[in-house]
C-alpha atoms as a PDB file:
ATOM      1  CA  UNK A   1     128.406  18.647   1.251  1.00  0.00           C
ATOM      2  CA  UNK A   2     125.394  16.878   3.461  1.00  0.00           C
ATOM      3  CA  UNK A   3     122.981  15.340   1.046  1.00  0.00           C
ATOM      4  CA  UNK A   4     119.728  13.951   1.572  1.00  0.00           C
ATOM      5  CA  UNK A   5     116.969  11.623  -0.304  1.00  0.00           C
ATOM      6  CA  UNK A   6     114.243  13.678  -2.061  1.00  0.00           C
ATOM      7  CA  UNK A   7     111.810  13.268  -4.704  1.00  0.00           C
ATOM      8  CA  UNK A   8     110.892  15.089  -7.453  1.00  0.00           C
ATOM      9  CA  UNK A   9     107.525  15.041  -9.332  1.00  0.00           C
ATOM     10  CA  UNK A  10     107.125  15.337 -13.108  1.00  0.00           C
ATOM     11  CA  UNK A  11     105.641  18.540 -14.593  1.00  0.00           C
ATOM     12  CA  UNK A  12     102.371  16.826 -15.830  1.00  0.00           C
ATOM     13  CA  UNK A  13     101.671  14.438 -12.550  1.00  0.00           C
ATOM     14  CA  UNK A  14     102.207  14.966  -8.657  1.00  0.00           C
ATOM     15  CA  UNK A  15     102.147  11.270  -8.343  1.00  0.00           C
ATOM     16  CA  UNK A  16     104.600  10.432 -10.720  1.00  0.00           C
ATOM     17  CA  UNK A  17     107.937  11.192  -9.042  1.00  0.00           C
ATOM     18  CA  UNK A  18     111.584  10.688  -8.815  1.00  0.00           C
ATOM     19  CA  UNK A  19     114.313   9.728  -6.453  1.00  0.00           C
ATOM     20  CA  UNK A  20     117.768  11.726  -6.090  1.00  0.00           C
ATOM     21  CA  UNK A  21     119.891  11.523  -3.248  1.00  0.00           C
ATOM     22  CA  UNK A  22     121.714  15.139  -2.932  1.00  0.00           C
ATOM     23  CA  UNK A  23     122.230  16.154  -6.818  1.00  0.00           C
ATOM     24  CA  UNK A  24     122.269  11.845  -7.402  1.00  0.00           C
ATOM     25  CA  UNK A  25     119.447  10.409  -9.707  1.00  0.00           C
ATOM     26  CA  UNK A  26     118.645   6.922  -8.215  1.00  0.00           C
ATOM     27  CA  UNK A  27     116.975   4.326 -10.650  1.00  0.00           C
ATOM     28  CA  UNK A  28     115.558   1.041  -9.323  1.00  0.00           C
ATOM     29  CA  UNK A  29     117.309  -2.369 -10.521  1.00  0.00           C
ATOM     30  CA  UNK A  30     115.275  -4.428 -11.749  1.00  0.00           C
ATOM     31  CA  UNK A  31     117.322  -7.035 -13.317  1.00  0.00           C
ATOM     32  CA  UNK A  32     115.686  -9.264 -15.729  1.00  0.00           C
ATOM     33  CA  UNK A  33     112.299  -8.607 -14.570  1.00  0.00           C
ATOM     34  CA  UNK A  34     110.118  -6.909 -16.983  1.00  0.00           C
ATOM     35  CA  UNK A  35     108.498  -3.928 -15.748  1.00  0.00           C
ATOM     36  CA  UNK A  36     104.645  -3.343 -17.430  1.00  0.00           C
ATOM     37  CA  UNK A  37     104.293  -0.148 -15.401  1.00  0.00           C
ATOM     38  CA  UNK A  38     105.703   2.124 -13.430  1.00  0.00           C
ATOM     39  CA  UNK A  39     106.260   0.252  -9.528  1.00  0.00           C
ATOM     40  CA  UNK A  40     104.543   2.285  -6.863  1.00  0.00           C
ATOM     41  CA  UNK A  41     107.139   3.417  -4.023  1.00  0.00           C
ATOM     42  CA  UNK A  42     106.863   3.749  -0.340  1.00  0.00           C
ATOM     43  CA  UNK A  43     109.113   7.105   0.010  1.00  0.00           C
ATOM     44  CA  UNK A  44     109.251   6.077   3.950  1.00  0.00           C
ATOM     45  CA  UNK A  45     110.328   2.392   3.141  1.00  0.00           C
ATOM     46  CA  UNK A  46     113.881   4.014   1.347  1.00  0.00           C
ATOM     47  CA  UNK A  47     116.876   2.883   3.668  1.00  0.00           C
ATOM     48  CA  UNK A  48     120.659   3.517   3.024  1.00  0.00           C
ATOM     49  CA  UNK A  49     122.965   0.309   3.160  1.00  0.00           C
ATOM     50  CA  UNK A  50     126.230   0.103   4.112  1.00  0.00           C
ATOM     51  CA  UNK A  51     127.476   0.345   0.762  1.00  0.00           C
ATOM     52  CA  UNK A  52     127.773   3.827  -0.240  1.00  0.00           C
ATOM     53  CA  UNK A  53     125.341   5.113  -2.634  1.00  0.00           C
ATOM     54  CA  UNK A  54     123.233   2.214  -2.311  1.00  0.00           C
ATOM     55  CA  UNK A  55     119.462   1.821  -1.042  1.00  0.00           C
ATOM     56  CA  UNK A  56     116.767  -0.373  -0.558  1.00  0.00           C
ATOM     57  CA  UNK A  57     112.882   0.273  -0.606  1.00  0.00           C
ATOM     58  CA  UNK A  58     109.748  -1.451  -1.270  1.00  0.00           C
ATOM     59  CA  UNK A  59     107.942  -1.155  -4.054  1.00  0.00           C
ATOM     60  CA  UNK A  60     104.782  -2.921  -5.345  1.00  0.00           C
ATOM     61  CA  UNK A  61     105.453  -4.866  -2.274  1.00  0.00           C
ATOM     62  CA  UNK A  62     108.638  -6.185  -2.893  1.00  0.00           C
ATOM     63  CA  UNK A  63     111.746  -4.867  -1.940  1.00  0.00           C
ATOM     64  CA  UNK A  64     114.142  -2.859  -4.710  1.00  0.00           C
ATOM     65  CA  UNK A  65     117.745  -1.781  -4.420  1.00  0.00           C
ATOM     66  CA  UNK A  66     118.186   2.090  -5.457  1.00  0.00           C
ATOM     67  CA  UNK A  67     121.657   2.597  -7.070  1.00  0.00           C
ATOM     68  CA  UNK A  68     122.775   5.368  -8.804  1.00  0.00           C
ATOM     69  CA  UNK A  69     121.605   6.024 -12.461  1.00  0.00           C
ATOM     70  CA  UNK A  70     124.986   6.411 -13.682  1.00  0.00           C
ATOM     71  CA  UNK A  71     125.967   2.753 -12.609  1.00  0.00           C
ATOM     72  CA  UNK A  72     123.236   1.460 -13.847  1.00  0.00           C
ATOM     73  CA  UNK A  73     124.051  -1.046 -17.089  1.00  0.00           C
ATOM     74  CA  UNK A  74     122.712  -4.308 -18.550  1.00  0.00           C
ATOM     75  CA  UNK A  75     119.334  -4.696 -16.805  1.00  0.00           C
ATOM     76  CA  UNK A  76     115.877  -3.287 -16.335  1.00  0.00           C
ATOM     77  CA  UNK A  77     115.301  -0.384 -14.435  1.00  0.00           C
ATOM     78  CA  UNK A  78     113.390   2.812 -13.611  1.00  0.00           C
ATOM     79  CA  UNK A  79     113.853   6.404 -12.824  1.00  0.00           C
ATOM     80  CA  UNK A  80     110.125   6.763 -12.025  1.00  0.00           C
ATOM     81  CA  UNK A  81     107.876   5.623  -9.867  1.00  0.00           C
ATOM     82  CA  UNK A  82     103.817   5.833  -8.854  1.00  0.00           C
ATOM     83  CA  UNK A  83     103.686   7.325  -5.536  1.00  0.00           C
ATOM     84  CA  UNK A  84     100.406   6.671  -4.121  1.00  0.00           C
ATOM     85  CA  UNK A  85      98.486   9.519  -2.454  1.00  0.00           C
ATOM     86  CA  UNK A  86     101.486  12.086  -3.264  1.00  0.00           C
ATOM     87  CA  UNK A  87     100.513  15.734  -2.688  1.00  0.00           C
ATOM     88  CA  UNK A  88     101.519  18.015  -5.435  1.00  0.00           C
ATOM     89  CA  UNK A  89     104.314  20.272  -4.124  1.00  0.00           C
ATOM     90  CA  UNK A  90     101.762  23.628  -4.021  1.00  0.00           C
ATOM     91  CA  UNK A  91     104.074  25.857  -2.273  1.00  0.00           C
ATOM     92  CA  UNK A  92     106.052  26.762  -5.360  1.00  0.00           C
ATOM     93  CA  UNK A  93     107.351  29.895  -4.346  1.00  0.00           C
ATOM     94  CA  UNK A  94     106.906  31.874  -0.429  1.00  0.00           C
ATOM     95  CA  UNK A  95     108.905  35.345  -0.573  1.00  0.00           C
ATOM     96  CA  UNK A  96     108.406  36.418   2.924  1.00  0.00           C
ATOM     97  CA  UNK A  97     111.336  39.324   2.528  1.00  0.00           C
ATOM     98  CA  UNK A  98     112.330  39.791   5.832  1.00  0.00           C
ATOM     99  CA  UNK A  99     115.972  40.125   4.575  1.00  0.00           C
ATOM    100  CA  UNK A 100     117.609  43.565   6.361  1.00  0.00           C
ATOM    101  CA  UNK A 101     120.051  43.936   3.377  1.00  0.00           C
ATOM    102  CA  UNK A 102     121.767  42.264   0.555  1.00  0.00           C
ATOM    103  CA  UNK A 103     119.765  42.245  -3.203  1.00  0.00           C
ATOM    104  CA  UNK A 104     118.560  37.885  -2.814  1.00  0.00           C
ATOM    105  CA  UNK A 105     115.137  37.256  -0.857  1.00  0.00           C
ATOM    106  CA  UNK A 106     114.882  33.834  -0.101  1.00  0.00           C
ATOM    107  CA  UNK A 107     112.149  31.420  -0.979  1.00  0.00           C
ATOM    108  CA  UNK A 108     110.859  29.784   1.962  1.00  0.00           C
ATOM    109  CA  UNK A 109     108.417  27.259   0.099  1.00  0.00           C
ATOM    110  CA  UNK A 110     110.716  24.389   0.555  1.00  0.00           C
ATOM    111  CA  UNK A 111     110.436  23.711  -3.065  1.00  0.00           C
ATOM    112  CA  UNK A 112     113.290  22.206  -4.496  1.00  0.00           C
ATOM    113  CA  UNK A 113     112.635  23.773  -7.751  1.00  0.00           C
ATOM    114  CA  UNK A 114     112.109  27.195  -6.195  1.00  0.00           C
ATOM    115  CA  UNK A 115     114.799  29.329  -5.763  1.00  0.00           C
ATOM    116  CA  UNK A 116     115.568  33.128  -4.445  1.00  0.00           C
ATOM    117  CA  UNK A 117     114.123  36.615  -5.735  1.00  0.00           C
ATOM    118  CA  UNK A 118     117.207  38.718  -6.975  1.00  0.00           C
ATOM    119  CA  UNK A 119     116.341  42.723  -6.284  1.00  0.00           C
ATOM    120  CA  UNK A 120     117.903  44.797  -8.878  1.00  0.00           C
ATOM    121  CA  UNK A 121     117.248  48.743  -9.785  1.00  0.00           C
ATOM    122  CA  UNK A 122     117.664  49.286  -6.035  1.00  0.00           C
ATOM    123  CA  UNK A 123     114.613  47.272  -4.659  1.00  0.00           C
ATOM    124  CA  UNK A 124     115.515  47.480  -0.954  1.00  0.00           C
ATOM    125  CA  UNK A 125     113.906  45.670   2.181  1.00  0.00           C
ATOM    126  CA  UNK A 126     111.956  48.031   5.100  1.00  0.00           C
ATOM    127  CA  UNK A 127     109.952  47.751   7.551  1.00  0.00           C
ATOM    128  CA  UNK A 128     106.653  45.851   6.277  1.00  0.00           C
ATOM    129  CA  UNK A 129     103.287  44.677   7.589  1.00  0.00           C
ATOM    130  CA  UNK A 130     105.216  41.402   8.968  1.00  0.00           C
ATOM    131  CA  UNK A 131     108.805  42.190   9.582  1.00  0.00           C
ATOM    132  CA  UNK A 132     110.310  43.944   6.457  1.00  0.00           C
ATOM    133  CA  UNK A 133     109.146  43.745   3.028  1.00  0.00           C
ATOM    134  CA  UNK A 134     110.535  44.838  -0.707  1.00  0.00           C
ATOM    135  CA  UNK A 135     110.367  48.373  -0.966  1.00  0.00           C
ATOM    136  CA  UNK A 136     109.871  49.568  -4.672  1.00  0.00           C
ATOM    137  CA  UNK A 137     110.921  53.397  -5.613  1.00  0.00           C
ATOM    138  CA  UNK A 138     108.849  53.216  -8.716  1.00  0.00           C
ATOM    139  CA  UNK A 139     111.993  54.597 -11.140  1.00  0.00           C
ATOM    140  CA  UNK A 140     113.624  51.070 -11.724  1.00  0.00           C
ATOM    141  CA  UNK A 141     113.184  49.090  -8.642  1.00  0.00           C
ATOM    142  CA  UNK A 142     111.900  45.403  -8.928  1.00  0.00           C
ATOM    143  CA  UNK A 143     112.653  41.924  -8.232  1.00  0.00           C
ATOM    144  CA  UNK A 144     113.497  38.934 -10.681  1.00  0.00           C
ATOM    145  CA  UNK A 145     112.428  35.962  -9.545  1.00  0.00           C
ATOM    146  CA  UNK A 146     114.142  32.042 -10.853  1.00  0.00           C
ATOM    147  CA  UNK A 147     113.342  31.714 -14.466  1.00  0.00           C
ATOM    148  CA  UNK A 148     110.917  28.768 -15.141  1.00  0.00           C
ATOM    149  CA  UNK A 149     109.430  28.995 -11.926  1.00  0.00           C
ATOM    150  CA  UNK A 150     106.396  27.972 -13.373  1.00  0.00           C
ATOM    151  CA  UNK A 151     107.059  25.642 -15.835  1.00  0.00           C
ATOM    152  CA  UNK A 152     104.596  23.055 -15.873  1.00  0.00           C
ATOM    153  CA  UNK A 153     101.948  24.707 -13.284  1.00  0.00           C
ATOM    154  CA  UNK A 154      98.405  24.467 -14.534  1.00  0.00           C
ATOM    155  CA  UNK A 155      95.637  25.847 -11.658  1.00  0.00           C
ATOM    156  CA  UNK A 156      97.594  28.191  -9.626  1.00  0.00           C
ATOM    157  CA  UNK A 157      97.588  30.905  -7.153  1.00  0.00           C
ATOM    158  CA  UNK A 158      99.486  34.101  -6.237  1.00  0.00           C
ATOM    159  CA  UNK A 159      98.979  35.841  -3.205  1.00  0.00           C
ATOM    160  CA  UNK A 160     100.575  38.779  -1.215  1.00  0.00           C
ATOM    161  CA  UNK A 161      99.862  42.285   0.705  1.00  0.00           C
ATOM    162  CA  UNK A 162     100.730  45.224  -1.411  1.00  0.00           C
ATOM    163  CA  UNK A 163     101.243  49.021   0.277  1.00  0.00           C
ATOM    164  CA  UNK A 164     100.768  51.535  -2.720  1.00  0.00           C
ATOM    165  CA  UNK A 165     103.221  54.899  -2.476  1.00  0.00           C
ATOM    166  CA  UNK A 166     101.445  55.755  -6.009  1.00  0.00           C
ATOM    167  CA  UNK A 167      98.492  54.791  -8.042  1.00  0.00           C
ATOM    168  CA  UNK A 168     100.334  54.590 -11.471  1.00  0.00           C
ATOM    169  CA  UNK A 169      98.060  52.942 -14.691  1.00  0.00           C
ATOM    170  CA  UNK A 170      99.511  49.736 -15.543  1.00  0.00           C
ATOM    171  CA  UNK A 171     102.310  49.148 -13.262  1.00  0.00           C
ATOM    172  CA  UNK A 172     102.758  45.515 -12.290  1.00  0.00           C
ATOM    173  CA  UNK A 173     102.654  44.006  -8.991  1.00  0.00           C
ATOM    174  CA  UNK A 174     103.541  40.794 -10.876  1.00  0.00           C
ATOM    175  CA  UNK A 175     104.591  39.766 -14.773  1.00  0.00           C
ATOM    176  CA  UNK A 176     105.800  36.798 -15.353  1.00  0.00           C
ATOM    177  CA  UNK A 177     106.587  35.914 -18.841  1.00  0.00           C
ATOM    178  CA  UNK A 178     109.278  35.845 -21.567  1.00  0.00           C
ATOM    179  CA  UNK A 179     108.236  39.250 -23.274  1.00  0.00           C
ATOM    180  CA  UNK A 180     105.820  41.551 -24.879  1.00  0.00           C
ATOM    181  CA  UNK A 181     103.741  37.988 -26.582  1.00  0.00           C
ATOM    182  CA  UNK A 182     103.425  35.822 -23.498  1.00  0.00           C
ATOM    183  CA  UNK A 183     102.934  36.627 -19.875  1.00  0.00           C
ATOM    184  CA  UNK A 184     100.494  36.726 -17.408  1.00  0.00           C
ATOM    185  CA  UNK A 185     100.290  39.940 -14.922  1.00  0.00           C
ATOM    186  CA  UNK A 186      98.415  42.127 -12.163  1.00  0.00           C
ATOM    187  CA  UNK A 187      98.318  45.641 -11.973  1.00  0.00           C
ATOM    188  CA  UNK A 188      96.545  47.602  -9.476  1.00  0.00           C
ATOM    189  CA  UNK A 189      95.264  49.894 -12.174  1.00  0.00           C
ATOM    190  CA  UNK A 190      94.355  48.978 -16.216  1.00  0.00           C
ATOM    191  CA  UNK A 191      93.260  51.470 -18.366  1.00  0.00           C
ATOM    192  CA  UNK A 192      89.400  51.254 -17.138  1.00  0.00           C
ATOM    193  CA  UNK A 193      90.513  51.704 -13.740  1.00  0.00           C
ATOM    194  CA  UNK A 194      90.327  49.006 -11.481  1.00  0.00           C
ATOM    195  CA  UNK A 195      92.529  45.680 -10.653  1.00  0.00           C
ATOM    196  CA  UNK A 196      93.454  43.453 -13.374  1.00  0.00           C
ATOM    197  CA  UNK A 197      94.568  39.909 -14.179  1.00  0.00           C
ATOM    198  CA  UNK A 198      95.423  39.223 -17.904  1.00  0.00           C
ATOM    199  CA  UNK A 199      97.260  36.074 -19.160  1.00  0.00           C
ATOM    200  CA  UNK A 200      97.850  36.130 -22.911  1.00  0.00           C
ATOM    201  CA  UNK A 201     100.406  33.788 -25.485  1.00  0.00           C
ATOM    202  CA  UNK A 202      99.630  35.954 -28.482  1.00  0.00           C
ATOM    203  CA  UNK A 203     100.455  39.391 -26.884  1.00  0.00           C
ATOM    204  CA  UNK A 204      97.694  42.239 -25.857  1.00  0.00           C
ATOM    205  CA  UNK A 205      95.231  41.833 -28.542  1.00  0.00           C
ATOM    206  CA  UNK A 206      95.040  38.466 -27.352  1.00  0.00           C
ATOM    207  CA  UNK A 207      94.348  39.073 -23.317  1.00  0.00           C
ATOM    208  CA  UNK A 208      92.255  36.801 -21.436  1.00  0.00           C
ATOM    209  CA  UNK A 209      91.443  39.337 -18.648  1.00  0.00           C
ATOM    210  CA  UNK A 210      89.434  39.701 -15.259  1.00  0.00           C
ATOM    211  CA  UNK A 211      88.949  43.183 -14.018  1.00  0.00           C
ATOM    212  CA  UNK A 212      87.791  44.519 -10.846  1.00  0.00           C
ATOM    213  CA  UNK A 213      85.664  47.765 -10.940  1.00  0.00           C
ATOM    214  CA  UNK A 214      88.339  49.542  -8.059  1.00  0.00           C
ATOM    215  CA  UNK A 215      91.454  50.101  -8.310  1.00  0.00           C
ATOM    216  CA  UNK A 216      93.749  49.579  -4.945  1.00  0.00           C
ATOM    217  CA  UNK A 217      94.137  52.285  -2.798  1.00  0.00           C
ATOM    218  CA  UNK A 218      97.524  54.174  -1.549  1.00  0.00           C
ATOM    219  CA  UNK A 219      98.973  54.193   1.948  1.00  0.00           C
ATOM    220  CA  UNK A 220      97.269  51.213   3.379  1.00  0.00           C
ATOM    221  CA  UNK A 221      98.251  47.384   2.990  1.00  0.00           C
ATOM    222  CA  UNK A 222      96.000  45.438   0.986  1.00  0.00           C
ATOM    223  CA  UNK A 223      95.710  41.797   0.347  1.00  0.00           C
ATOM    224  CA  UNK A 224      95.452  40.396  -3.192  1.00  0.00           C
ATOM    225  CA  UNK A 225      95.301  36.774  -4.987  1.00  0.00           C
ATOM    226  CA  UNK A 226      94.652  35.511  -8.030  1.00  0.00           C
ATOM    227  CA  UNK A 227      93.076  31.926  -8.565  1.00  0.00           C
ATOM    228  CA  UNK A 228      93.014  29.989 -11.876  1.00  0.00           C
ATOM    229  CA  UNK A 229      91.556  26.723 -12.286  1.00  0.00           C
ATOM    230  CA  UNK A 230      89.413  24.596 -14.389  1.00  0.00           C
ATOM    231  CA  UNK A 231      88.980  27.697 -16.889  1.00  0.00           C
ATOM    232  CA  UNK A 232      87.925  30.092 -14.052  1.00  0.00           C
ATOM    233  CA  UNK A 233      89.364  32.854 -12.604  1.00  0.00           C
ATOM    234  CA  UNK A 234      89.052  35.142  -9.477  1.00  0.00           C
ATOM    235  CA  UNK A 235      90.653  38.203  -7.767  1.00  0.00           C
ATOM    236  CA  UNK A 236      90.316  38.610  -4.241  1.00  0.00           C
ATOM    237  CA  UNK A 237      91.126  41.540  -2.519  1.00  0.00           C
ATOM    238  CA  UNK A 238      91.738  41.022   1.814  1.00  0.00           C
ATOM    239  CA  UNK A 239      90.059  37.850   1.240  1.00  0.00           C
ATOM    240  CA  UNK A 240      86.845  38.832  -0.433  1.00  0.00           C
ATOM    241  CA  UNK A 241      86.288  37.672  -4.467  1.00  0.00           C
ATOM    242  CA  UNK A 242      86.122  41.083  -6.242  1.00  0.00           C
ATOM    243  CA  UNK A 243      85.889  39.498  -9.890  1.00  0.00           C
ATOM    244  CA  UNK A 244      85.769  36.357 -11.736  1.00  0.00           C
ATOM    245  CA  UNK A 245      86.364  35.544 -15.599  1.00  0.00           C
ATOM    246  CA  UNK A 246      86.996  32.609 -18.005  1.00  0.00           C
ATOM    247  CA  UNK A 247      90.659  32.459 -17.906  1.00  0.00           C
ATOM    248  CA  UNK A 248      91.472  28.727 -20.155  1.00  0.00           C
ATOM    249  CA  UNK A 249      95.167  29.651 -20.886  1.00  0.00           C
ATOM    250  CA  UNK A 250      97.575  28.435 -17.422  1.00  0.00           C
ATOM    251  CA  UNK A 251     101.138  29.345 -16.534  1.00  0.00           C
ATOM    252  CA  UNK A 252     102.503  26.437 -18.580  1.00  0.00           C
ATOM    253  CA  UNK A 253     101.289  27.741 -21.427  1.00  0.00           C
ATOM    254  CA  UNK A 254     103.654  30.528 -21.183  1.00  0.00           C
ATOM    255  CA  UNK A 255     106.403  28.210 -21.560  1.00  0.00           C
ATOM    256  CA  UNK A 256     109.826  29.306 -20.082  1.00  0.00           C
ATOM    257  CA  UNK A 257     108.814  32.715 -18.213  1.00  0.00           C
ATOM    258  CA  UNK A 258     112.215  34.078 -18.445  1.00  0.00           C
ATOM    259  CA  UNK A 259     111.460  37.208 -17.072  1.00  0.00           C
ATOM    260  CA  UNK A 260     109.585  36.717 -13.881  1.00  0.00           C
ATOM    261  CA  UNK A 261     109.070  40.399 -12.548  1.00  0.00           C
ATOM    262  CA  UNK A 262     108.009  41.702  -9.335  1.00  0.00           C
ATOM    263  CA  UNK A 263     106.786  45.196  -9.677  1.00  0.00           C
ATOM    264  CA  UNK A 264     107.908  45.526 -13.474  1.00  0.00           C
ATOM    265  CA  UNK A 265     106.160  44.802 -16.829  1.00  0.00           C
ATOM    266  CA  UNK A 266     107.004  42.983 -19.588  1.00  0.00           C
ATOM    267  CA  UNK A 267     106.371  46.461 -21.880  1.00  0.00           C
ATOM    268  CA  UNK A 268     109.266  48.877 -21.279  1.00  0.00           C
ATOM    269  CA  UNK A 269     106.864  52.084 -21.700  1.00  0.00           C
ATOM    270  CA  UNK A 270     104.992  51.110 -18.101  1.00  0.00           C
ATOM    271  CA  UNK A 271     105.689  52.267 -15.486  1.00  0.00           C
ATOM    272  CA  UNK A 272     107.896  50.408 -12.360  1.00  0.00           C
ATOM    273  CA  UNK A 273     105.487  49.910  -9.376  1.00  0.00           C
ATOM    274  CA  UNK A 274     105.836  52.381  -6.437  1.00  0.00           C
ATOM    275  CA  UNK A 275     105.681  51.107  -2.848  1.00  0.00           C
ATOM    276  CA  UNK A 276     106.035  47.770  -0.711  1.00  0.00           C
ATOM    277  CA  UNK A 277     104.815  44.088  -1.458  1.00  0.00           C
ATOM    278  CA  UNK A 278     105.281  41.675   1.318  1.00  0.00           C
ATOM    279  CA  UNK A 279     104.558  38.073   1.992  1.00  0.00           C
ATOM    280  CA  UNK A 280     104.299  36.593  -1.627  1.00  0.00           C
ATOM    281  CA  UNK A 281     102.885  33.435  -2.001  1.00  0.00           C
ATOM    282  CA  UNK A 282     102.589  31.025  -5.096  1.00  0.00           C
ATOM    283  CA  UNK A 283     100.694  27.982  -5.315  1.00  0.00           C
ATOM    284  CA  UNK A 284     100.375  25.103  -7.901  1.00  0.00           C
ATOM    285  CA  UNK A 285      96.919  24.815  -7.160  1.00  0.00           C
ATOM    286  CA  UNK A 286      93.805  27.298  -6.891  1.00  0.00           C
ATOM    287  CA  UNK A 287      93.265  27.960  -3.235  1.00  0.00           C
ATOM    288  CA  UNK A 288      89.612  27.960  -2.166  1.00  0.00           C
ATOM    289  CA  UNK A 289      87.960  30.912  -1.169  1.00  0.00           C
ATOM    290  CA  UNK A 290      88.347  30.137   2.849  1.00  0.00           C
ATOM    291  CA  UNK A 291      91.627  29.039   2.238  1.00  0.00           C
ATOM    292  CA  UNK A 292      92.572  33.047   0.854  1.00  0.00           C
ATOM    293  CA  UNK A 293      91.085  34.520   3.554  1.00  0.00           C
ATOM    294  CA  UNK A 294      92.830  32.564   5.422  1.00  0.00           C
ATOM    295  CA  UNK A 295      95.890  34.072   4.229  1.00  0.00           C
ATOM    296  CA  UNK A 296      94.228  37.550   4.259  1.00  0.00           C
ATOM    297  CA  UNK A 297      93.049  37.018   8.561  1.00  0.00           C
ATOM    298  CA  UNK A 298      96.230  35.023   9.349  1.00  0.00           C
ATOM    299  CA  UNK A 299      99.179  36.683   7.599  1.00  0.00           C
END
């Protein structure tokens, strides 16, 4: 199969990164030279040789062969390196759902680590507000999407455009979690009526929440996004902030998040979400407030 060079970042540090070719760890050979840091790579500098499986690169200004980590014996190495300037991969997840059949939805982030949305308790795709969408019947339709998908994300965003068929309390447009004591979800309508966000690790008594005074309407698209960052966060609803609240716990807290839903809670009593979500985007980083309506004017 075709294989390329790519780099993956460490949960705790977009700069700190490491180099596979295809499903190959690489590690840098060193030889006797003792490393007192981690080297920082040029990504663009990383050339194949004629000798299968083998590269060079510069690093710290000097050049470095790359050689597979399995091969590697009886010198120094590393598997890591500083990459200067490195954006964090914040596309961690796009669902656009344009699919016309089948029960996957690809992720279009171009996130390694991202994956595709399996529909079960016939989710469907229709005709959306771009393309199709993920229909939801609101008996046992949802979508599961890769587990850990947020392992290791600290500020974050979700967005996407949601098309109510019913207004039902506490169905979930999102939960991702590992059950009923950690999770983090939105529902168009909480028990005091309006949108909510709540994150918890200790289960509902212990809900950090923000809550909008409306609840979404039915029959018309609307835009939503949550933003979490530096113990802050906001819902927005087509692009304008509707609430804010001190939010300090962050996806990673929830550790594995096993059961990433789309349009289903964690708690088995609530009820499945009824209607169409389209164009769901999550981030590894707290959008600003242009930047969401941004996504709200320019779907």
């Amino acid at each position: 199969m075709p294989a390329a060079i790519a780099l993956d970042r460490t949960p705790d540090s977009a700069t700190v990164q490491s180099v596979r070719y295809g499903g190959i760890v690489l590690a840098g050979a060193y030889g006797t030279t003792q490393l007192t840091g981690l080297p920082t790579l040029a990504p663009s500098s990383i050339q194949a040789t004629q000798v299968p499986l083998d590269f060079t690169a510069q690093a710290g200004g000097a050049q470095v062969h790359l050689i597979p980590f399995y091969k590697m014996h009886h010198q120094r190495y590393t598997v890591y390196w500083n990459v200067a300037g490195a954006p964090p991969p914040e596309a961690v997840a796009y669902y656009r759902f344009d699919e016309t059949g089948g029960t996957t939805a690809a992720d279009s982030s171009g996130n390694p680590s991202g994956g595709p949305a399996s529909l079960a308790g016939g989710a469907t795709f229709a005709a959306g507000r771009k393309n199709n969408a993920l229909r939801l019947d609101g008996t046992s339709g949802h979508a599961r999407l890769p587990s850990g998908l947020l392992a290791g994300v600290g500020s974050f965003t979700v967005a996407t455009w949601v098309n109510l068929a019913a207004s039902a309390q506490w169905a979930r447009i999102f939960d991702f979690g590992s059950g009923t004591g950690s999770y983090m979800f939105l529902t168009p309508r909480s028990s005091a009526g309006g949108l909510r966000f709540a994150i918890t690790t200790g289960g509902a008594g212990a809900e950090q929440r923000i809550s909008a005074a409306a609840t979404l309407p039915t029959a018309t698209w609307k835009h939503v996004a949550v933003t979490v960052a530096s113990g802050t966060g906001i819902l927005y609803v087509d692009g304008a902030e509707v609430a804010r609240g001190s939010i300090s716990l962050t996806p990673s807290s929830l550790g594995g998040t096993s059961a990433t839903f789309i349009g289903r809670s964690q708690y088995a009593a609530d009820p499945y979400l009824a209607g169409q979500v389209d164009e769901l985007r999550i981030y590894s980083r707290a959008l600003s407030a242009t930047e969401v309506r941004g996504l709200f004017q320019n779907p």
